[in-house]
N, C-alpha and C. Protein backbone atom coordinates (compact mmCIF):
# COMPACT_ATOMS: atom_id res chain seq x y z
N UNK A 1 15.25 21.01 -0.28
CA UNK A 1 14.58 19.97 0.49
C UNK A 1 13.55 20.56 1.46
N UNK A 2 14.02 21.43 2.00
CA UNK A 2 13.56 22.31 2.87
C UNK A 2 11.37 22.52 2.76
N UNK A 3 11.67 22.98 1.09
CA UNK A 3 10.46 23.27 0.69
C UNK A 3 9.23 22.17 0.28
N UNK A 4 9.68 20.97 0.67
CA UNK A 4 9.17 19.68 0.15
C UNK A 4 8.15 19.76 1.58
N UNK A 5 8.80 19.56 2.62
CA UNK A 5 7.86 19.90 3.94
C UNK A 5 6.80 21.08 4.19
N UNK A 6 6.98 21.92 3.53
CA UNK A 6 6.02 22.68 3.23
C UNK A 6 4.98 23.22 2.62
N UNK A 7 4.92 22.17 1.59
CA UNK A 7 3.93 21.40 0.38
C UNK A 7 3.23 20.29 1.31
N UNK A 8 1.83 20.83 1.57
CA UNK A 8 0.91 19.77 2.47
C UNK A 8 0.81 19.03 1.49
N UNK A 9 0.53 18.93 0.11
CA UNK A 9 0.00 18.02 -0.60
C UNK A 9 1.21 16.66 -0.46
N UNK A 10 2.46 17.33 -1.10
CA UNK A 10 3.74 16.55 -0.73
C UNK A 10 3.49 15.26 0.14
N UNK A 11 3.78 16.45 1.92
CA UNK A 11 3.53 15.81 2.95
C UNK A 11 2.84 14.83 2.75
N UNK A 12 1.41 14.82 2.36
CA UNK A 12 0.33 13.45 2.41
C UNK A 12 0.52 12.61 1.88
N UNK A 13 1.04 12.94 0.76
CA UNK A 13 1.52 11.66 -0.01
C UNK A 13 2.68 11.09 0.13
N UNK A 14 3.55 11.76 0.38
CA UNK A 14 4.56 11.02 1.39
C UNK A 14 4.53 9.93 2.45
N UNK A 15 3.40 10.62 3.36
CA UNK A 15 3.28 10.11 4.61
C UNK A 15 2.23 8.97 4.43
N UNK A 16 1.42 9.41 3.00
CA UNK A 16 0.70 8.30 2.72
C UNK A 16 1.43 6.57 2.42
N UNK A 17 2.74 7.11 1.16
CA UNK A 17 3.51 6.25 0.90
C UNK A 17 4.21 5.22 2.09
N UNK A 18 4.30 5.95 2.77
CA UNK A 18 4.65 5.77 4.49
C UNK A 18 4.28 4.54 5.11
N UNK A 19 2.83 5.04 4.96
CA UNK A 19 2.08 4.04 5.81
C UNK A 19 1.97 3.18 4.77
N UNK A 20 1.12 3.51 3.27
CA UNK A 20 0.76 2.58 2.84
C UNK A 20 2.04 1.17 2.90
N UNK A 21 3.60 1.32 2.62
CA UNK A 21 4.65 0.55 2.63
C UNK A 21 4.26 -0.28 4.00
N UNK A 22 4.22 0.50 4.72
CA UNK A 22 4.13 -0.15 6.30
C UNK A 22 2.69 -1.65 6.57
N UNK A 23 1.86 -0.56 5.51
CA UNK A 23 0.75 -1.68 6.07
C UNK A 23 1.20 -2.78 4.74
N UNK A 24 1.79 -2.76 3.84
CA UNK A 24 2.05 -4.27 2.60
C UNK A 24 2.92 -5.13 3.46
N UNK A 25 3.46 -4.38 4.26
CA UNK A 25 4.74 -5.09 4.88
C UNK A 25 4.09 -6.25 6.15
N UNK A 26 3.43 -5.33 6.87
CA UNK A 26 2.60 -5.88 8.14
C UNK A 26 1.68 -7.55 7.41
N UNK A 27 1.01 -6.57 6.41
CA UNK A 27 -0.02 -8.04 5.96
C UNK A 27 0.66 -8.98 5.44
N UNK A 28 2.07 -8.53 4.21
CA UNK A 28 2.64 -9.71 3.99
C UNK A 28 2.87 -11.16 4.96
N UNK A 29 3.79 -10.16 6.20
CA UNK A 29 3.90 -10.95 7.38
C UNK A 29 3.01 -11.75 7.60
N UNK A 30 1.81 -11.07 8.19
CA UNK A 30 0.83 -11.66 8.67
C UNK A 30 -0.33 -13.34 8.15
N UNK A 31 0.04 -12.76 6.83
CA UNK A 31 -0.70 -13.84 5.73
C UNK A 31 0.17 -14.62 6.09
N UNK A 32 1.34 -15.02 5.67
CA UNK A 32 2.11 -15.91 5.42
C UNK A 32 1.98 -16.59 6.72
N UNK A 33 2.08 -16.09 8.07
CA UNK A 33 1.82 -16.54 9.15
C UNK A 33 0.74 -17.76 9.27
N UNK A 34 -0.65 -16.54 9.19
CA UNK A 34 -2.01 -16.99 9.90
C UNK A 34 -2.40 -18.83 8.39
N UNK A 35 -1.38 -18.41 7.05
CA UNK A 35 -2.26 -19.41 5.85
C UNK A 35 -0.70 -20.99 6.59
N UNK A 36 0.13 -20.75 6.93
CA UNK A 36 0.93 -21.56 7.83
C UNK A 36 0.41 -22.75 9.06
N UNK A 37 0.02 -21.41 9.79
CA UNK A 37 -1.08 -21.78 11.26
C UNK A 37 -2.27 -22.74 10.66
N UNK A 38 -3.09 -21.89 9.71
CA UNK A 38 -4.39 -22.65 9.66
C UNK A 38 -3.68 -24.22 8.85
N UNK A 39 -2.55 -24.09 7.51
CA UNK A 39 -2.74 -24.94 6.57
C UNK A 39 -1.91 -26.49 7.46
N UNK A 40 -1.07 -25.97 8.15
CA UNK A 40 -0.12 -26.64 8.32
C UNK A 40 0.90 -27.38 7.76
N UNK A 41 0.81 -26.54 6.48
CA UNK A 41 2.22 -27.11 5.23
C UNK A 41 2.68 -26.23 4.90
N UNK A 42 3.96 -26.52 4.18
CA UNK A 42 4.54 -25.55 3.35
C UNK A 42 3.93 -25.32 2.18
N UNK A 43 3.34 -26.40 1.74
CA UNK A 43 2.89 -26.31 0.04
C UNK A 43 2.08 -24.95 0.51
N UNK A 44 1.24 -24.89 1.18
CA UNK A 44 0.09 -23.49 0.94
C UNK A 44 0.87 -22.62 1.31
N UNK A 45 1.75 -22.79 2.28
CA UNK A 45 2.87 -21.11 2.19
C UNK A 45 3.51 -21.08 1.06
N UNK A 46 3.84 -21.95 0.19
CA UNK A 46 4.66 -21.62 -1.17
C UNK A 46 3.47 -21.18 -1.92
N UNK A 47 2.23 -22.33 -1.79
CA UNK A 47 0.97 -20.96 -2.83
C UNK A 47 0.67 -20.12 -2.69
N UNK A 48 0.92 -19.71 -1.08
CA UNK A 48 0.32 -18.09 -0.55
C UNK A 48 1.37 -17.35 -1.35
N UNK A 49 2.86 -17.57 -1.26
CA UNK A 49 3.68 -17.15 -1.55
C UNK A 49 3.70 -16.37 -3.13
N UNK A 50 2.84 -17.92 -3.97
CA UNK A 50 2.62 -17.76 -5.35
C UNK A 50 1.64 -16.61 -5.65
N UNK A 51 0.82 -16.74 -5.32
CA UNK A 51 -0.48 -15.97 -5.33
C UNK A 51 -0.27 -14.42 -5.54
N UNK A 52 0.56 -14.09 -3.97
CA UNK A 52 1.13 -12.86 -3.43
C UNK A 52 1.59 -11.99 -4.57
N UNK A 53 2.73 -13.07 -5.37
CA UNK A 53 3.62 -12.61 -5.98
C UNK A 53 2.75 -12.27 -7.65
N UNK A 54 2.20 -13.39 -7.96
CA UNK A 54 1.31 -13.56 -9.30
C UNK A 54 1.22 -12.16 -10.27
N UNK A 55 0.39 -11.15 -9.22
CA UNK A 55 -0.42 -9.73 -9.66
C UNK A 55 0.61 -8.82 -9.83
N UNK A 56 2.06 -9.08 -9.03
CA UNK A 56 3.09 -8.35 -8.97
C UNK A 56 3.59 -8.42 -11.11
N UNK A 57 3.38 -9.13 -11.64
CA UNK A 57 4.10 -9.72 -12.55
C UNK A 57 3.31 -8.93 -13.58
N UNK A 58 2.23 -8.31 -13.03
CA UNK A 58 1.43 -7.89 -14.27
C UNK A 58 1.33 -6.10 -13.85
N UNK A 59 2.47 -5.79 -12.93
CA UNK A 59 2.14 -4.23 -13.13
C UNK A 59 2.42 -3.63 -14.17
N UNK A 60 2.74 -4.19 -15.19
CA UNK A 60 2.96 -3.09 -16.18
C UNK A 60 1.81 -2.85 -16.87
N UNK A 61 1.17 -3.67 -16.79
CA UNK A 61 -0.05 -3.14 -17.43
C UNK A 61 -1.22 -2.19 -16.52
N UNK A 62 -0.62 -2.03 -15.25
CA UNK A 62 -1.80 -0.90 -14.70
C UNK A 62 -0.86 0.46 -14.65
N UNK A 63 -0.03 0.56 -15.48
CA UNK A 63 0.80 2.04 -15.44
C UNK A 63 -0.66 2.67 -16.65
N UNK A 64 -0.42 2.17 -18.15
CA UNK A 64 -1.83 3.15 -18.93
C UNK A 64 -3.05 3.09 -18.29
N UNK A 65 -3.25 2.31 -17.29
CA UNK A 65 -4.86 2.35 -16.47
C UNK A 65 -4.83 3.08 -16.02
N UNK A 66 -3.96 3.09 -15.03
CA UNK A 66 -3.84 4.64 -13.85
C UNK A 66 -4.11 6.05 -14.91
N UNK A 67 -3.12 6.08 -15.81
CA UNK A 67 -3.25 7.22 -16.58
C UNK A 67 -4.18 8.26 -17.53
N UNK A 68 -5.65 6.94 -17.48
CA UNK A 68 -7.13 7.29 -17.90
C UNK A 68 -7.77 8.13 -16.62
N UNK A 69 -6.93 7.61 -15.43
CA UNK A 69 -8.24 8.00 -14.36
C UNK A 69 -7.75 9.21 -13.18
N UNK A 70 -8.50 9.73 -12.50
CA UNK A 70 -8.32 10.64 -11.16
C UNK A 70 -7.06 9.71 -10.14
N UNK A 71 -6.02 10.30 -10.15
CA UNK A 71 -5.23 9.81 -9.44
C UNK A 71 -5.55 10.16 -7.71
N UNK A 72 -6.31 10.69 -7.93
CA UNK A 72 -6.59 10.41 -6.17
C UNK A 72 -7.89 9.73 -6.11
N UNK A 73 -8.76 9.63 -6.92
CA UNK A 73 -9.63 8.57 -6.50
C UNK A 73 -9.10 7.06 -6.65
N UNK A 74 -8.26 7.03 -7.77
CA UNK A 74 -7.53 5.57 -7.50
C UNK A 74 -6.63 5.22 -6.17
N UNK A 75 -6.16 5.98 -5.54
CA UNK A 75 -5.15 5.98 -4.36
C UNK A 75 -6.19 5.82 -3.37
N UNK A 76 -7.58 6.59 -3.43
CA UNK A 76 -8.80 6.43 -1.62
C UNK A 76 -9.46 5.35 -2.21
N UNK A 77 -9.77 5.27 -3.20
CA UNK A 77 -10.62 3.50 -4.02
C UNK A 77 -9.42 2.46 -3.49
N UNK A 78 -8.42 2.38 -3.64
CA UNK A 78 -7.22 1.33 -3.50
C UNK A 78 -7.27 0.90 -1.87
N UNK A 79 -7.09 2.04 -1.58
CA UNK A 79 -7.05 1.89 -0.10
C UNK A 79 -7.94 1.37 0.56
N UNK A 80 -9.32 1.61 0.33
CA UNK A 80 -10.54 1.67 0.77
C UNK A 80 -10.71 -0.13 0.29
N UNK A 81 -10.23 -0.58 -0.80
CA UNK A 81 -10.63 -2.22 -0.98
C UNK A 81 -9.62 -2.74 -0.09
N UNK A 82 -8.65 -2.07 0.28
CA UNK A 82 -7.59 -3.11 1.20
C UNK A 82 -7.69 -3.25 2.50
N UNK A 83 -8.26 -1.65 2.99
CA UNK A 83 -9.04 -2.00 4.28
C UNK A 83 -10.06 -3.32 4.32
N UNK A 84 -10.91 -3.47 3.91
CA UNK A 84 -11.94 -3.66 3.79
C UNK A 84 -11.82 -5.20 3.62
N UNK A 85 -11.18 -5.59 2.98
CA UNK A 85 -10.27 -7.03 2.97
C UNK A 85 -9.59 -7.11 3.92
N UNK A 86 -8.73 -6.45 4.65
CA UNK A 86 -7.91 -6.65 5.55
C UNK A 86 -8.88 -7.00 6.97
N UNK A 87 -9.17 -6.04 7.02
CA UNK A 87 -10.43 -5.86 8.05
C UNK A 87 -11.42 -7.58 8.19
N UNK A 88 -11.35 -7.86 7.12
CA UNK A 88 -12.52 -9.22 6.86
C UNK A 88 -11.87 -10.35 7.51
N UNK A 89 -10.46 -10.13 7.79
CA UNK A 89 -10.16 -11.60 7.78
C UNK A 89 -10.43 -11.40 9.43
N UNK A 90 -9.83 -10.64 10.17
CA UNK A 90 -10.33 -11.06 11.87
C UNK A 90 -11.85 -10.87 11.90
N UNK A 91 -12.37 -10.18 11.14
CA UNK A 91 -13.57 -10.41 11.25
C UNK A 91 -14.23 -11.80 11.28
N UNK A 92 -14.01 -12.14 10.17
CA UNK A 92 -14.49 -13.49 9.67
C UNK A 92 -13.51 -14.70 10.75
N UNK A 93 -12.94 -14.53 11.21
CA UNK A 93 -12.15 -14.97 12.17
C UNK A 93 -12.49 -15.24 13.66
N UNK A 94 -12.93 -14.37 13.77
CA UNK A 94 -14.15 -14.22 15.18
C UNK A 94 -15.64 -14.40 14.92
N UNK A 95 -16.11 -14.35 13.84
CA UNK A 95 -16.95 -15.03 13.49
C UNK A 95 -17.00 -16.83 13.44
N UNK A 96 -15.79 -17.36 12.91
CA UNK A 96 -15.49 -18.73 13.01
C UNK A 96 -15.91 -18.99 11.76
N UNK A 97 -15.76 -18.24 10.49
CA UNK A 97 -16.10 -18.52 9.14
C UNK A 97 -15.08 -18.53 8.33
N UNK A 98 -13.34 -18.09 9.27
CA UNK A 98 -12.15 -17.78 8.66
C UNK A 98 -11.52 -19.44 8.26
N UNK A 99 -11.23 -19.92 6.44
CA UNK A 99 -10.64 -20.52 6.42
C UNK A 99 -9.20 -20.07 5.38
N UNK A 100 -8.39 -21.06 5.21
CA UNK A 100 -7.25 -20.87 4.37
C UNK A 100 -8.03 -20.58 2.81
N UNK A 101 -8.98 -21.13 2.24
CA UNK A 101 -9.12 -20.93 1.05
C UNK A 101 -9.89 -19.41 1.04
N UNK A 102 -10.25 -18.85 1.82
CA UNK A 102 -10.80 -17.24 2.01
C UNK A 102 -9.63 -16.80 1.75
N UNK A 103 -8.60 -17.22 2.19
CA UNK A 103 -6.92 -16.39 2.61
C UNK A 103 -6.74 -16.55 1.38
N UNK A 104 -6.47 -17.68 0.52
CA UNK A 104 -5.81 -17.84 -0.26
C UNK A 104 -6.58 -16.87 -1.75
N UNK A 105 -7.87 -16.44 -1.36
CA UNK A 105 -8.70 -15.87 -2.58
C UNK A 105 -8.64 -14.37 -2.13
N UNK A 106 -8.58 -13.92 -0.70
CA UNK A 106 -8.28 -12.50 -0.54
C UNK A 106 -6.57 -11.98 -0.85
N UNK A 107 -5.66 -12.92 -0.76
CA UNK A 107 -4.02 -12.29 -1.05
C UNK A 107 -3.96 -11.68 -2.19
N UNK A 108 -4.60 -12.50 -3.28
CA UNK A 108 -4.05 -12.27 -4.58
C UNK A 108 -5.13 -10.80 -4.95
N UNK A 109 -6.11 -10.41 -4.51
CA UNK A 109 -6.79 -9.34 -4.69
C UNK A 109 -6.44 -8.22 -4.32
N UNK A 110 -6.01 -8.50 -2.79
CA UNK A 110 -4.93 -7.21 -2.31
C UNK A 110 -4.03 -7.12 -3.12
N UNK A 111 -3.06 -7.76 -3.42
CA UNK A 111 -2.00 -7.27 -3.97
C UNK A 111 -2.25 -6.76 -5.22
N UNK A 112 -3.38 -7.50 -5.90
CA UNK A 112 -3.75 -7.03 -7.32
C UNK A 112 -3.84 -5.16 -7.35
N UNK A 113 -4.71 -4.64 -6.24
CA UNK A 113 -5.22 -3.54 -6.02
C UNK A 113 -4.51 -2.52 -5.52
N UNK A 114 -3.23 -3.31 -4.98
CA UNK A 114 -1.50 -2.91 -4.54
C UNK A 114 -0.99 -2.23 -5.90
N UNK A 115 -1.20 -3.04 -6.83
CA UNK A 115 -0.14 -2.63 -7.84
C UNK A 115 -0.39 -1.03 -8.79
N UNK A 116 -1.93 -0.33 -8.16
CA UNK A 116 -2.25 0.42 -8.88
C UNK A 116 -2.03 1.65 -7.56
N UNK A 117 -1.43 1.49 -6.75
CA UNK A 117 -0.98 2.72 -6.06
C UNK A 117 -0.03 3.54 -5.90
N UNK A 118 1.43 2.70 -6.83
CA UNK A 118 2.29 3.47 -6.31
C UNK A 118 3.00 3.80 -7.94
N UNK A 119 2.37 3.31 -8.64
CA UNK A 119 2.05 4.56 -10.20
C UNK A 119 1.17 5.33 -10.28
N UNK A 120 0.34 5.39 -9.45
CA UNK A 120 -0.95 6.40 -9.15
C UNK A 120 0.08 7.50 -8.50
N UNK A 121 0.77 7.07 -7.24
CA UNK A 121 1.65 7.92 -6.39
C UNK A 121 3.06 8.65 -7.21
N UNK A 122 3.72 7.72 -8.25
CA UNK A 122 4.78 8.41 -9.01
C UNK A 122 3.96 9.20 -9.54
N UNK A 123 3.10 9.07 -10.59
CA UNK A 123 2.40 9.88 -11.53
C UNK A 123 1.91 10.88 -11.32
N UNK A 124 1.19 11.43 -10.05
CA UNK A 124 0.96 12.41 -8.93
C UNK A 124 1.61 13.44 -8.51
N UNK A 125 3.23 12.93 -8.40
CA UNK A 125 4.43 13.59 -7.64
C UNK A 125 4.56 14.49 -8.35
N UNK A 126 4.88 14.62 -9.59
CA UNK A 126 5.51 15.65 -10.67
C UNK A 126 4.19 17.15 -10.62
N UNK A 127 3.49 16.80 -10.78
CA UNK A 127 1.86 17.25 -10.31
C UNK A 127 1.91 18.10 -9.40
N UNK A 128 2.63 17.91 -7.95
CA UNK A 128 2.46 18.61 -6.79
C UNK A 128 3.32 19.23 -6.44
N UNK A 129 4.58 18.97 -7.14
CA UNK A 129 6.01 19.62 -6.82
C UNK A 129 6.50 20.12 -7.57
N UNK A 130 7.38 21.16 -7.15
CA UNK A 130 7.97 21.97 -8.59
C UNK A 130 9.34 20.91 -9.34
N UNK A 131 9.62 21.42 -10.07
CA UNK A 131 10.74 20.47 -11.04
C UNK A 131 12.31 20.64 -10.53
N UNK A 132 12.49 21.42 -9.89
CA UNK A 132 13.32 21.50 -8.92
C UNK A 132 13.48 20.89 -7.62
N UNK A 133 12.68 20.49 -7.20
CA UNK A 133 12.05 19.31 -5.83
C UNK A 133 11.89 18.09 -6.10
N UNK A 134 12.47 17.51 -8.03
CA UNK A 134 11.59 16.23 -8.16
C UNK A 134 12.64 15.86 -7.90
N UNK A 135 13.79 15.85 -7.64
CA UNK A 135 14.91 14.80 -7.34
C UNK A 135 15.21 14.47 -6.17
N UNK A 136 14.82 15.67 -5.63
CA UNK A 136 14.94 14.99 -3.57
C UNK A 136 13.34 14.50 -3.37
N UNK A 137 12.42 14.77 -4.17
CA UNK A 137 11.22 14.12 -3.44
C UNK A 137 11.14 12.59 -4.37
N UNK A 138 11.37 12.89 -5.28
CA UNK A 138 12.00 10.70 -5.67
C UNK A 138 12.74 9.77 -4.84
N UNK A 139 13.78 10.96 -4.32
CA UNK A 139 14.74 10.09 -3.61
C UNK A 139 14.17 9.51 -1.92
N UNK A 140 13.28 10.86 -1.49
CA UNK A 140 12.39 10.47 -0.34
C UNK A 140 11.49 9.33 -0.74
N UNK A 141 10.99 9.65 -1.78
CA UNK A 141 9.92 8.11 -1.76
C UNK A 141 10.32 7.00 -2.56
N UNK A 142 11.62 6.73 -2.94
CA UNK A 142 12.39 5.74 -3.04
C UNK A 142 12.99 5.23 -1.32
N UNK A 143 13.01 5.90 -0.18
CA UNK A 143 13.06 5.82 0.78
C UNK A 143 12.14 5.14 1.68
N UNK A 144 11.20 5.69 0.84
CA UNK A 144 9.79 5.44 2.01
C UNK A 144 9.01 4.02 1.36
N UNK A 145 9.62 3.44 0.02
CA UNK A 145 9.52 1.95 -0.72
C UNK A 145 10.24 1.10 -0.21
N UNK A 146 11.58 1.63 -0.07
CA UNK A 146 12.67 0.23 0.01
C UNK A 146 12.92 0.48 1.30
N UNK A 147 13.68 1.54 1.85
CA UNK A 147 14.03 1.34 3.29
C UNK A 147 13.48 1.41 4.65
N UNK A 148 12.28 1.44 4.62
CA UNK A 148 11.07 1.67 5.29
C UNK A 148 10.54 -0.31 5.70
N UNK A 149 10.38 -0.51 4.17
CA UNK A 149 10.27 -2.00 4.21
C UNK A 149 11.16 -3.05 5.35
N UNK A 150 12.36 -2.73 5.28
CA UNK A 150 13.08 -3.24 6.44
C UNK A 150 12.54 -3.19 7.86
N UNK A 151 12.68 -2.01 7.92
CA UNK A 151 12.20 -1.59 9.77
C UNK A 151 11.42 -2.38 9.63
N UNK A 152 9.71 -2.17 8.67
CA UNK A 152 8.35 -2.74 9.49
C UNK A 152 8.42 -4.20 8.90
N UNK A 153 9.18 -4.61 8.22
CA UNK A 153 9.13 -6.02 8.23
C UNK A 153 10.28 -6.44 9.72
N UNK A 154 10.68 -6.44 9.84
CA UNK A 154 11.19 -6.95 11.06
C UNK A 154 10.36 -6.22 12.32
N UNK A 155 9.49 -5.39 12.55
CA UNK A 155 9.22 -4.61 13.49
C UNK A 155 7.51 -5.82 13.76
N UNK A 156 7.07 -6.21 12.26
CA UNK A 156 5.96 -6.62 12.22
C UNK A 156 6.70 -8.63 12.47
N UNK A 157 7.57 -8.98 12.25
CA UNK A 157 8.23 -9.69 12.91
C UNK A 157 7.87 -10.41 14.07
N UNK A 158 8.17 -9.10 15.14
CA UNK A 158 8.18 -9.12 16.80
C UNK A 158 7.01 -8.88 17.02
N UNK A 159 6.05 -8.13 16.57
CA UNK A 159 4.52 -8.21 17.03
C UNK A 159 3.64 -9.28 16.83
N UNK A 160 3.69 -10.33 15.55
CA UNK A 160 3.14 -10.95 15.67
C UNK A 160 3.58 -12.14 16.42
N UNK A 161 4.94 -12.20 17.01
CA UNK A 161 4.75 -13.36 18.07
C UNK A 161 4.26 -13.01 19.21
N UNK A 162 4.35 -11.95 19.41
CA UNK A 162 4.04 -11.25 20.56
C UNK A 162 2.53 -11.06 20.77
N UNK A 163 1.71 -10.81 19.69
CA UNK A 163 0.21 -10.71 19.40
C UNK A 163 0.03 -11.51 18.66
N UNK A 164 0.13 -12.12 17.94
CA UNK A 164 -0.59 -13.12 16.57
C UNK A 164 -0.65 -12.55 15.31
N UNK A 165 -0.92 -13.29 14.40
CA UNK A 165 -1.53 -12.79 13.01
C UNK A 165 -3.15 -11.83 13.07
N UNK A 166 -3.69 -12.36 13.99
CA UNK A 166 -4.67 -11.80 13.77
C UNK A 166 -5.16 -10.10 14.66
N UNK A 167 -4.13 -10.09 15.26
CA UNK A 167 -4.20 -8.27 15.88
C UNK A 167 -3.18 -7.80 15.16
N UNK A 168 -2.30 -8.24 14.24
CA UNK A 168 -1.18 -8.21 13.41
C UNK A 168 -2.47 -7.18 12.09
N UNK A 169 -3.73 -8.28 11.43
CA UNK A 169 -4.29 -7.48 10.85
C UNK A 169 -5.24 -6.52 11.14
N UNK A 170 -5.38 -6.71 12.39
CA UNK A 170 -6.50 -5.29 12.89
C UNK A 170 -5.08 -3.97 12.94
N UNK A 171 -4.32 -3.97 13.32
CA UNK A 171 -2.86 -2.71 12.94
C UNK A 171 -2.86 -2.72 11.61
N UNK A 172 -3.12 -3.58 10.90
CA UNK A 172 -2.41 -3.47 9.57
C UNK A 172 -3.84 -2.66 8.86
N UNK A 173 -5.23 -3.15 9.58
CA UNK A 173 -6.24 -2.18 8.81
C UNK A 173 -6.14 -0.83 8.95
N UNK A 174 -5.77 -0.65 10.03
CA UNK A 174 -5.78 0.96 10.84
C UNK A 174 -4.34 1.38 9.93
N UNK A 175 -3.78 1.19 9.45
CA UNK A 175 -2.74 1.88 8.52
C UNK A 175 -3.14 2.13 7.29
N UNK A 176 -4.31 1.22 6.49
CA UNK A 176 -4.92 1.49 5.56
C UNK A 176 -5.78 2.99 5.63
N UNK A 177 -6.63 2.75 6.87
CA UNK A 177 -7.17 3.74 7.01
C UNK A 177 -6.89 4.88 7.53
N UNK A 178 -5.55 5.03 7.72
CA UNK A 178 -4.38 6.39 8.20
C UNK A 178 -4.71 6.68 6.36
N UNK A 179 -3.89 6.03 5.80
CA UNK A 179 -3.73 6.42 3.93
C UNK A 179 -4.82 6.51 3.22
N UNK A 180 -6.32 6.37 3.84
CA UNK A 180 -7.62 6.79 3.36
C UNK A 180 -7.58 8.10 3.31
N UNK A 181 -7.17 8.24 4.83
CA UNK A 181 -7.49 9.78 5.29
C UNK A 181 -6.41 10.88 4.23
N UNK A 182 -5.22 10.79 4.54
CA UNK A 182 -4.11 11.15 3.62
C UNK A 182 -4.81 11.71 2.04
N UNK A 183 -4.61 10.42 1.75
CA UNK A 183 -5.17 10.35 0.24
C UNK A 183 -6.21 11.30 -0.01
N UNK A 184 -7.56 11.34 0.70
CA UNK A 184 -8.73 11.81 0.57
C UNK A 184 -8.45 13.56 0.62
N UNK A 185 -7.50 13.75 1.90
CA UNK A 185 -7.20 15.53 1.83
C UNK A 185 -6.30 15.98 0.85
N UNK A 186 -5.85 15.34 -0.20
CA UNK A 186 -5.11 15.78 -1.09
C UNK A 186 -5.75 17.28 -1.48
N UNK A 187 -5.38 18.16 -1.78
CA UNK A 187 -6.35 19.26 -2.81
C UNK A 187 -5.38 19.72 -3.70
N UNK A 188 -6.19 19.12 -4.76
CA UNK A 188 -5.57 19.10 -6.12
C UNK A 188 -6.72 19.84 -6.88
N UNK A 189 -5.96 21.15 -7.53
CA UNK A 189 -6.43 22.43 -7.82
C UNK A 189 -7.59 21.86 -9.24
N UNK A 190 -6.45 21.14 -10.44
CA UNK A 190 -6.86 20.47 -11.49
C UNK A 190 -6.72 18.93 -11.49
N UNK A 191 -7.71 18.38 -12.13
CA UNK A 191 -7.34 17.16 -12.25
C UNK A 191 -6.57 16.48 -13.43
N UNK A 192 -5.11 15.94 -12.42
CA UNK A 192 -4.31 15.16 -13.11
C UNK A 192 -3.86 15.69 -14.22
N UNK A 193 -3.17 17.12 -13.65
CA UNK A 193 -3.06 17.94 -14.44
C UNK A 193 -1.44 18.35 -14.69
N UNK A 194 -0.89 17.78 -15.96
CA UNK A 194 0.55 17.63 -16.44
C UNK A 194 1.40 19.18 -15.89
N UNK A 195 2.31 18.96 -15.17
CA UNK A 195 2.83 19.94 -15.27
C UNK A 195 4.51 20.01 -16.04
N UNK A 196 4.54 20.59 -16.68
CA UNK A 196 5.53 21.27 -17.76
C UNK A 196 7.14 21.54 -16.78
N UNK A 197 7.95 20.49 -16.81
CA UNK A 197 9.47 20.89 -16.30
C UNK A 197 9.94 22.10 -16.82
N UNK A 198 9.68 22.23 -17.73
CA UNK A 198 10.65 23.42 -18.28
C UNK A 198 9.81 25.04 -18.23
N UNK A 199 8.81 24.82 -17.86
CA UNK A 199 8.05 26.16 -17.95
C UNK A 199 7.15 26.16 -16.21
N UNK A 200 7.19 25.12 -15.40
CA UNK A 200 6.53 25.14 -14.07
C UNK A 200 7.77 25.21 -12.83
N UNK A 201 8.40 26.32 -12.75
CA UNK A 201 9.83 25.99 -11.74
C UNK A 201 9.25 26.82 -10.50
């Protein structure tokens, strides 16, 4: 385990996984909130709800996508559209151009662009670590998916009553752009380059 911390590449992507969990968690919150506030029904929180979920249903088909392309340009490209969306809505918000049907056409895009990061991130792992490290570094980022989710969903909870939905997504951009940075210092010798369990120890 020891040696997993000492693999910067590891580290980043770890810590990327980290945040990135942290910020799905924050915006989930947050959407569901701010499309509530503006709609004032349930029906559009059950469509936000729908929407959210929709793109989830079709990851299996971005596992062979990922596998054509640079796994770290898909992970700073991913990131970089979710900022950038995330970012839009207080924007457009303080502008006074923010409505529910913007919300309801930016959820389903994030998440769409969600689903190609964290087979980008498995697919990666084997890549950076020796074959002896892949079972405690699965088990860390099986950690940093599921039990991570808890804390910042309840953590993102208490902030947005406390702040709103909408400083809810200015935090939630700045976590995107923590996992820009991450992502971007990867240094990866070859690209997306298979490494061999039985002959890479």
């Amino acid at each position: 385990m020891k040696l997993l911390w000492t693999n910067k590449n590891f580290l980043k992507l770890f810590l990327g996984r980290l945040v990135t969990n942290i910020g799905d968690s924050l915006y989930t919150i947050a959407a569901m909130w701010l499309v509530y506030d503006l709609g004032g029904s349930t029906l559009y929180t059950g469509l936000a709800g729908f929407l959210t979920m929709l793109p989830r249903v079709l990851q299996f088909l971005t596992g062979p996508i990922v596998d054509k392309y640079d796994f770290k340009k898909i992970l700073v490209i991913t990131q970089v559209v979710q900022f950038v969306l995330v970012l839009s809505i207080p924007f457009l918000y303080y502008l006074g151009h923010l409505s529910i049907t913007l919300i309801l056409i930016i959820m389903p895009i994030l998440t769409a662009s969600n689903q190609f990061v964290y087979p980008a991130q498995s697919a990666l792992l084997p890549r950076i670590v020796k074959s002896k490290e892949l079972v405690n570094a699965n088990s860390l980022f099986s950690f940093a998916f599921q039990g991570v989710d808890i804390v910042a969903t309840s953590v993102g909870g208490i902030l947005i009553t406390l702040m709103g939905a909408i400083t809810l997504y200015l935090i939630d951009s700045l976590t995107f752009l923590v996992a820009i940075l991450l992502f971007a210092t990867l240094k990866l010798h070859q690209k997306n380059r298979w490494r061999n369990p039985l002959t890479d120890r």
